[in-house]
Protein backbone atom coordinates (compact mmCIF):
# COMPACT_ATOMS: atom_id res chain seq x y z
CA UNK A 1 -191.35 -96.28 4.20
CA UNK A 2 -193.67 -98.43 2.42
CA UNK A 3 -191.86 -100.89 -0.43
CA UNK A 4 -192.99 -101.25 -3.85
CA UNK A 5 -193.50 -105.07 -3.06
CA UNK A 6 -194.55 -107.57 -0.28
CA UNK A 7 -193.89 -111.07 0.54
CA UNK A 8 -197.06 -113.18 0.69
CA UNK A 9 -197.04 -117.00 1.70
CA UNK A 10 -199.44 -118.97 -1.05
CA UNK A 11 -200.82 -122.59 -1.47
CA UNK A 12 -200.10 -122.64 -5.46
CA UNK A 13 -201.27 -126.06 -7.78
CA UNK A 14 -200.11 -126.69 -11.30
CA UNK A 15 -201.42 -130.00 -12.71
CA UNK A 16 -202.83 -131.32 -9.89
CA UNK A 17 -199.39 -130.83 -8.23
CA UNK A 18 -199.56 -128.58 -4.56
CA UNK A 19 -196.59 -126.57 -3.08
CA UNK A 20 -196.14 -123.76 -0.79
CA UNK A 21 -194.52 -120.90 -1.65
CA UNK A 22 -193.68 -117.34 -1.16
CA UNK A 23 -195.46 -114.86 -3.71
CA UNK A 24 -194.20 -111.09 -4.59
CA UNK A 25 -196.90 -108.72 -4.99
CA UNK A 26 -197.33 -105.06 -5.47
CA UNK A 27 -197.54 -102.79 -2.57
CA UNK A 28 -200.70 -100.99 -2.17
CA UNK A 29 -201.50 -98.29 0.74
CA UNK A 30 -202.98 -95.22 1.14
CA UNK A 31 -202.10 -91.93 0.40
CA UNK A 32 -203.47 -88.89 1.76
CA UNK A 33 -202.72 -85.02 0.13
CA UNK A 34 -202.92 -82.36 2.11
CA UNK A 35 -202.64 -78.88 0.79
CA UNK A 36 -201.32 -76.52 2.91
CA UNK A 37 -202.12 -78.17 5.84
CA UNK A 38 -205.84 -79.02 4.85
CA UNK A 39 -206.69 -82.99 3.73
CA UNK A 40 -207.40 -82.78 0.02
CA UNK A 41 -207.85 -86.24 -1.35
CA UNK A 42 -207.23 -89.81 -0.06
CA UNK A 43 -205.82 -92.28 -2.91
CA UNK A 44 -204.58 -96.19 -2.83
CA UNK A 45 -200.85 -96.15 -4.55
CA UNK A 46 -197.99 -98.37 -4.58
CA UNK A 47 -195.38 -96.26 -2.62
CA UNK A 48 -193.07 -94.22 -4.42
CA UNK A 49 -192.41 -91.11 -6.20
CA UNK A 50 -195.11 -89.86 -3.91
CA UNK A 51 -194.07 -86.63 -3.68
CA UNK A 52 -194.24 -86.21 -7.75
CA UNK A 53 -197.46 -88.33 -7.40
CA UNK A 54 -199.31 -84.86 -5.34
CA UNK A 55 -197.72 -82.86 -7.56
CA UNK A 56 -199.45 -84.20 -10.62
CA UNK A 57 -202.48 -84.91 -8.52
CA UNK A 58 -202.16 -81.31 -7.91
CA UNK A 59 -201.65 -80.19 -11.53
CA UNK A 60 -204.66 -82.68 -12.77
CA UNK A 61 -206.41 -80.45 -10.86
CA UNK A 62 -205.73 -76.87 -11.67
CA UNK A 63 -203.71 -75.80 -8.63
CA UNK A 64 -200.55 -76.08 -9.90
CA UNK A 65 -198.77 -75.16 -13.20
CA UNK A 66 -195.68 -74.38 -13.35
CA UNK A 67 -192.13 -75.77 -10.62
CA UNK A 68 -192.39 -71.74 -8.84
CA UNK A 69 -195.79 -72.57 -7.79
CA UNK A 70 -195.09 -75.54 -5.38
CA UNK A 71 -192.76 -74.07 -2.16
CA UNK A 72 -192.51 -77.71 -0.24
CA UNK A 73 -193.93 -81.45 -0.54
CA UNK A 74 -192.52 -83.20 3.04
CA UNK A 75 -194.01 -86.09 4.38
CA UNK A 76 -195.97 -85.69 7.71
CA UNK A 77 -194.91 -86.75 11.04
CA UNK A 78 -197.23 -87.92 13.85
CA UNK A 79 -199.50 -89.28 11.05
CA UNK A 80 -200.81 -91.92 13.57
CA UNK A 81 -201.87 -91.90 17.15
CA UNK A 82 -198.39 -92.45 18.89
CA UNK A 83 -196.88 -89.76 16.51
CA UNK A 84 -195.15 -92.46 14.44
CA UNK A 85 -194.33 -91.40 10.60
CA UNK A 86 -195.96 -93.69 8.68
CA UNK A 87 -194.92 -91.97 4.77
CA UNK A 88 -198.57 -92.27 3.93
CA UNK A 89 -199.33 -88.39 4.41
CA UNK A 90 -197.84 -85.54 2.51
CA UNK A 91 -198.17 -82.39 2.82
CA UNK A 92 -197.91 -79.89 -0.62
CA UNK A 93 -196.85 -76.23 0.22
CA UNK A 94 -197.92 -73.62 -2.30
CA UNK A 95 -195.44 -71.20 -3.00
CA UNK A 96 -196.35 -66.98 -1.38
CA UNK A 97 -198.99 -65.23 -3.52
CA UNK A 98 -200.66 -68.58 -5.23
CA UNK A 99 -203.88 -68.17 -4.53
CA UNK A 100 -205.49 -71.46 -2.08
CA UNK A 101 -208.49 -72.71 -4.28
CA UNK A 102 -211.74 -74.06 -2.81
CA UNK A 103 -212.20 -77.27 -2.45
CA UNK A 104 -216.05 -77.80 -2.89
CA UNK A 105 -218.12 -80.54 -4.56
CA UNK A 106 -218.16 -78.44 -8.06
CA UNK A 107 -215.11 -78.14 -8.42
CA UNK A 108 -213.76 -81.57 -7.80
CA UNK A 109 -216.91 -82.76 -9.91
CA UNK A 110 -214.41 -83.95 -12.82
CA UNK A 111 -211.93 -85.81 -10.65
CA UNK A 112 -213.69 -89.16 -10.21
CA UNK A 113 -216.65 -91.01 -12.98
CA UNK A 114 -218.29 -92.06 -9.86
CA UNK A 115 -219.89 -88.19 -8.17
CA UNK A 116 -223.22 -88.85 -10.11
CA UNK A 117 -223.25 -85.60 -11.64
CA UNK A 118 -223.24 -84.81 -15.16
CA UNK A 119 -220.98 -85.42 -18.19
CA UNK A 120 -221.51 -81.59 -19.53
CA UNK A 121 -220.34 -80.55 -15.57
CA UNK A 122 -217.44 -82.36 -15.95
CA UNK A 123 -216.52 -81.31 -19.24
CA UNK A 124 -217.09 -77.42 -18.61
CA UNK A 125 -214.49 -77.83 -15.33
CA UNK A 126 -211.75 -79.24 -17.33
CA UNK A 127 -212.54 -76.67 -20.18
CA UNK A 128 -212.07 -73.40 -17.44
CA UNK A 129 -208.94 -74.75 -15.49
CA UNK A 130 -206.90 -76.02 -18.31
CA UNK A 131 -203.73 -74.38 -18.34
CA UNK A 132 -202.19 -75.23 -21.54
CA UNK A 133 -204.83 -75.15 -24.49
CA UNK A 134 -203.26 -78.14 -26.73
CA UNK A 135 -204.62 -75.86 -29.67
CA UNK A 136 -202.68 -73.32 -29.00
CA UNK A 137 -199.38 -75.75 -28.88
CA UNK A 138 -197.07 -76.90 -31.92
CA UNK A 139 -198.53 -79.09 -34.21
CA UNK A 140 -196.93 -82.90 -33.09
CA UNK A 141 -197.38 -85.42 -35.70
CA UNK A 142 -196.88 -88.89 -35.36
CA UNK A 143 -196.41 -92.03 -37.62
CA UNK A 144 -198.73 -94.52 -36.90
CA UNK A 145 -195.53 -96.86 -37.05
CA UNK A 146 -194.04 -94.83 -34.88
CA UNK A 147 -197.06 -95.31 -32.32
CA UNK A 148 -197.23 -99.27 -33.36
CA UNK A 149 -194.25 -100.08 -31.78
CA UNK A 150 -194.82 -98.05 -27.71
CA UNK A 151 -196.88 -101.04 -26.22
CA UNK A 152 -194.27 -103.71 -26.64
CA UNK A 153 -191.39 -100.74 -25.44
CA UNK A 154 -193.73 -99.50 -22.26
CA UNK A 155 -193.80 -103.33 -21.58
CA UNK A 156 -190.45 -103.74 -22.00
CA UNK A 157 -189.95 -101.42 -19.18
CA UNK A 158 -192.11 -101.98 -16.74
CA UNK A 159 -189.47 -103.57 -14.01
CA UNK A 160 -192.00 -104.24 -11.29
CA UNK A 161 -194.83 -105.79 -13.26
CA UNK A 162 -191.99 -108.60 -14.18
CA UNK A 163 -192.02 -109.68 -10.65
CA UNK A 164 -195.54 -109.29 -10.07
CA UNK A 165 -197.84 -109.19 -12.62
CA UNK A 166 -200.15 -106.42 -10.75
CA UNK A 167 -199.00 -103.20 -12.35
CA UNK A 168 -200.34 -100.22 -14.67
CA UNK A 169 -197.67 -98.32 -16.24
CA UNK A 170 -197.88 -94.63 -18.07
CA UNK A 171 -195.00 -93.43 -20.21
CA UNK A 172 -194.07 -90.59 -22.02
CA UNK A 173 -192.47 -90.77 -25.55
CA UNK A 174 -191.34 -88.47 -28.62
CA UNK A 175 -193.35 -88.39 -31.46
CA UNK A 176 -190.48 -90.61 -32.75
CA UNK A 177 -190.91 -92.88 -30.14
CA UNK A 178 -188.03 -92.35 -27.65
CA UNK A 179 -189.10 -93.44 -24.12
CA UNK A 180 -189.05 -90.13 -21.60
CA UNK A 181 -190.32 -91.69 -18.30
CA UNK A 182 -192.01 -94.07 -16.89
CA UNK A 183 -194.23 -95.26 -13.85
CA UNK A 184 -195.90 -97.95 -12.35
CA UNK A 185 -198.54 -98.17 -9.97
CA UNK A 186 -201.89 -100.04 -9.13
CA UNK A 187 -203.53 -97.59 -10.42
CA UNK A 188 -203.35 -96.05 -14.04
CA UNK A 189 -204.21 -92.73 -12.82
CA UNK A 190 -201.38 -92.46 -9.95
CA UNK A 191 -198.94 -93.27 -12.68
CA UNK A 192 -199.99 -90.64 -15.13
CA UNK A 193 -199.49 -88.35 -11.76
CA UNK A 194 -196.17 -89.39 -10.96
CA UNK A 195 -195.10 -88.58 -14.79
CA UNK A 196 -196.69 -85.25 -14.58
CA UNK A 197 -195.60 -84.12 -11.17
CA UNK A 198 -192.05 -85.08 -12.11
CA UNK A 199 -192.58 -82.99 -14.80
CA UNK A 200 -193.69 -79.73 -13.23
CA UNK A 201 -190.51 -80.55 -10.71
CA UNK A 202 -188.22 -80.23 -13.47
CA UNK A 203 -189.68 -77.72 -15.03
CA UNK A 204 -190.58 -79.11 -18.36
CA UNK A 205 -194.92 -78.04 -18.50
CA UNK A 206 -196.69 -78.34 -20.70
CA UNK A 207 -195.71 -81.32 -21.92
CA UNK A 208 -196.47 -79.68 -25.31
CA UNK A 209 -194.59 -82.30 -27.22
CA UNK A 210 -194.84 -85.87 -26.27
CA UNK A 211 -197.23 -88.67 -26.60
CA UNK A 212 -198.61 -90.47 -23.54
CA UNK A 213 -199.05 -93.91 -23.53
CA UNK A 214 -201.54 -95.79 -20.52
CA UNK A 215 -201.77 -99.46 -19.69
CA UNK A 216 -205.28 -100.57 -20.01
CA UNK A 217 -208.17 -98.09 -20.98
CA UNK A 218 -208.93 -94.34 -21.40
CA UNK A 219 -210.40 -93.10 -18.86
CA UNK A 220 -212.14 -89.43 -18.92
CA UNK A 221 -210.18 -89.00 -15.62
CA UNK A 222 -207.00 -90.19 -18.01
CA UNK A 223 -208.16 -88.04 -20.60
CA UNK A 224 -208.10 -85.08 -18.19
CA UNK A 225 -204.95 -85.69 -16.71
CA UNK A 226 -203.60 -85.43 -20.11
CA UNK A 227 -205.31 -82.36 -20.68
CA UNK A 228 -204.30 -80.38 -17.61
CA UNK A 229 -200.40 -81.09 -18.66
CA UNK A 230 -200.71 -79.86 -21.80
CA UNK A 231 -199.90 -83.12 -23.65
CA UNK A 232 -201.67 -84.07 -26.77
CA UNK A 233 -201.52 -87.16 -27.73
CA UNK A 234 -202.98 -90.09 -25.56
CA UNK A 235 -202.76 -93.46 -26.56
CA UNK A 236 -203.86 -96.49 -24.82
CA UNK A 237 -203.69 -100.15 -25.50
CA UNK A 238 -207.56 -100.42 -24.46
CA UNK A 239 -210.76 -99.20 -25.35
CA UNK A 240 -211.87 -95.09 -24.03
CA UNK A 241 -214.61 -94.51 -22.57
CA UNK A 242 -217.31 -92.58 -24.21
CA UNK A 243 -216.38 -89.06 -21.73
CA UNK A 244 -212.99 -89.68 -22.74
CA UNK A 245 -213.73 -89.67 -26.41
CA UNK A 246 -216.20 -85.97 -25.70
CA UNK A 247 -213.96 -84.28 -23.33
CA UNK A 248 -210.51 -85.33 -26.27
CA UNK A 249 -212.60 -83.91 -29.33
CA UNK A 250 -214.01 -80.44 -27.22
CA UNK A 251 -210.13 -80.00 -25.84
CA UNK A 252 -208.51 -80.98 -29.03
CA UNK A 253 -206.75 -84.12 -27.93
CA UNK A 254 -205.96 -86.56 -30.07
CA UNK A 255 -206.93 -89.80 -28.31
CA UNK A 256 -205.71 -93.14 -29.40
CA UNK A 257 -207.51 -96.65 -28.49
CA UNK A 258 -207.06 -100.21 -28.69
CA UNK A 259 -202.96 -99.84 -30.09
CA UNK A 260 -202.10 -103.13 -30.33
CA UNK A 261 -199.48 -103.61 -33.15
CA UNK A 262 -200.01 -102.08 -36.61
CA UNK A 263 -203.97 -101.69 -35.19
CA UNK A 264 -205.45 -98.74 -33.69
CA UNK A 265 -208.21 -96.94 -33.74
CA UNK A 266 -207.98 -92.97 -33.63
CA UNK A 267 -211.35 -91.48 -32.25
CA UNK A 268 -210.22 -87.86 -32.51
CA UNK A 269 -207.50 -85.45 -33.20
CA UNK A 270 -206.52 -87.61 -36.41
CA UNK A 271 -204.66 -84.63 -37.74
CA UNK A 272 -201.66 -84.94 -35.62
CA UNK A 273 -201.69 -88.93 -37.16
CA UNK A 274 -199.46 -89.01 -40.49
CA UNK A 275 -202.39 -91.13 -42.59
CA UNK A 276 -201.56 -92.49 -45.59
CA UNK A 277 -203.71 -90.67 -48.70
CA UNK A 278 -206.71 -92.12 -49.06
CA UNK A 279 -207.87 -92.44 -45.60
């Protein structure tokens, strides 16, 4: 199976000085979800936690909800030409009875900013397969102290990016700010899955009563992910993007940007935020 990191010689000069050295970097390869036999969606991870990774992939996109709709993940064998395994497919099992959605160009419109179709498209297919209306959920408020302090704890835990300096990291935390779980990956997105497929494996969606805290920027694909587990509050130490900020205000997310410290800047949702009077 793949590792999380790899070994790379390097030619590295400090002050004019040159050495040789080995470097440890992040693991990147490809992942390919198949659903129910049929190839769904290729995506570049760092291995690990892949099977939780299709889950939330899964989830993100309105096939799965709940632990009693997934029968099987397995990995496949004869994945290459001489039949080797190479842990780079998986195949996702619905349970008897869930219904095998079509996978067509609409409906995968909101999965990636790149299909050239509109924002309004993408928007109305996160607003019919969500799940877990946040509105409809608890009302979770947080202190913006309480919020002030996740950054330095998410990088406080991020084990891999210590050794190589190439990670994204998602975490879930209480409102109080207790740390839930956490993943890495290379990319932001695949470690949002892997928190929300382990999630549906144990049973605990929607995430009805956590924040969600992203390396880097908000994404609208972010923004959806955190949408389609029923979580709603997501912060991230970057800037959103302007999708993020329209599909967050028409779901009812309360989306968090550039939380660096004591600063922040709420965009929407600033209800769930314990302001001081006078804001």
């Amino acid at each position: 199976m793949g590792r999380v990191t790899e070994r790379r010689r390097t030619i590295r000069i400090r002050d004019g000085v040159v050495t040789t050295r080995p470097d440890t970097l992040v693991a990147e390869e490809p992942l390919e979800i198949r659903l129910n036999g049929k190839a769904l969606a290729i995506t570049m991870r760092t291995p690990g936690d892949d099977f939780a990774l299709a889950a939330g992939f899964l989830v993100s996109e309105g096939v799965l909800g709940s632990a009693d709709e997934l029968q099987s993940i397995v990995y496949c064998a004869g994945a290459t030409a001489d039949g080797s395994n190479t842990y780079n497919v998986v195949d996702v099992r619905l349970a008897p009875g869930v219904v095998l959605p079509d996978i067509t160009l609409e409906r995968n419109v909101y999965t990636t900013s790149s299909c050239g179709l509109c924002g309004k498209a993408s928007l109305d297919a996160v607003r019919t397969t969500a799940r877990f209306p946040i509105a409809d959920t608890p009302q979770v408020r947080v202190e913006p102290d309480a919020l002030s302090v996740l950054p330095d704890r998410l990088r406080a835990a991020q084990q891999v990016f210590d050794r190589t300096g190439g990670l994204h990291a998602a975490a879930l935390f209480t409102p109080e700010g207790e740390l839930l779980d956490i993943r890495e990956d290379v990319g932001r997105h695949n470690a949002v899955d892997k928190l929300v497929g382990r999630a549906l494996q144990s049973g605990l969606l929607p995430l009805s009563q956590v924040v969600l805290l992203v390396s880097g920027r908000a994404s609208f694909e972010l923004a959806q992910k955190a949408v389609m587990a029923g979580i709603p509050v997501l912060a991230a130490v970057s800037a959103p993007s302007s999708l993020a900020v329209d599909l967050a205000a028409e779901s009812g997310l309360t989306l968090v940007g550039f939380l660096r410290g004591s600063s922040m800047n709420v965009y929407t949702g600033d209800e769930r935020i314990a302001l001081r009077s006078g804001v």
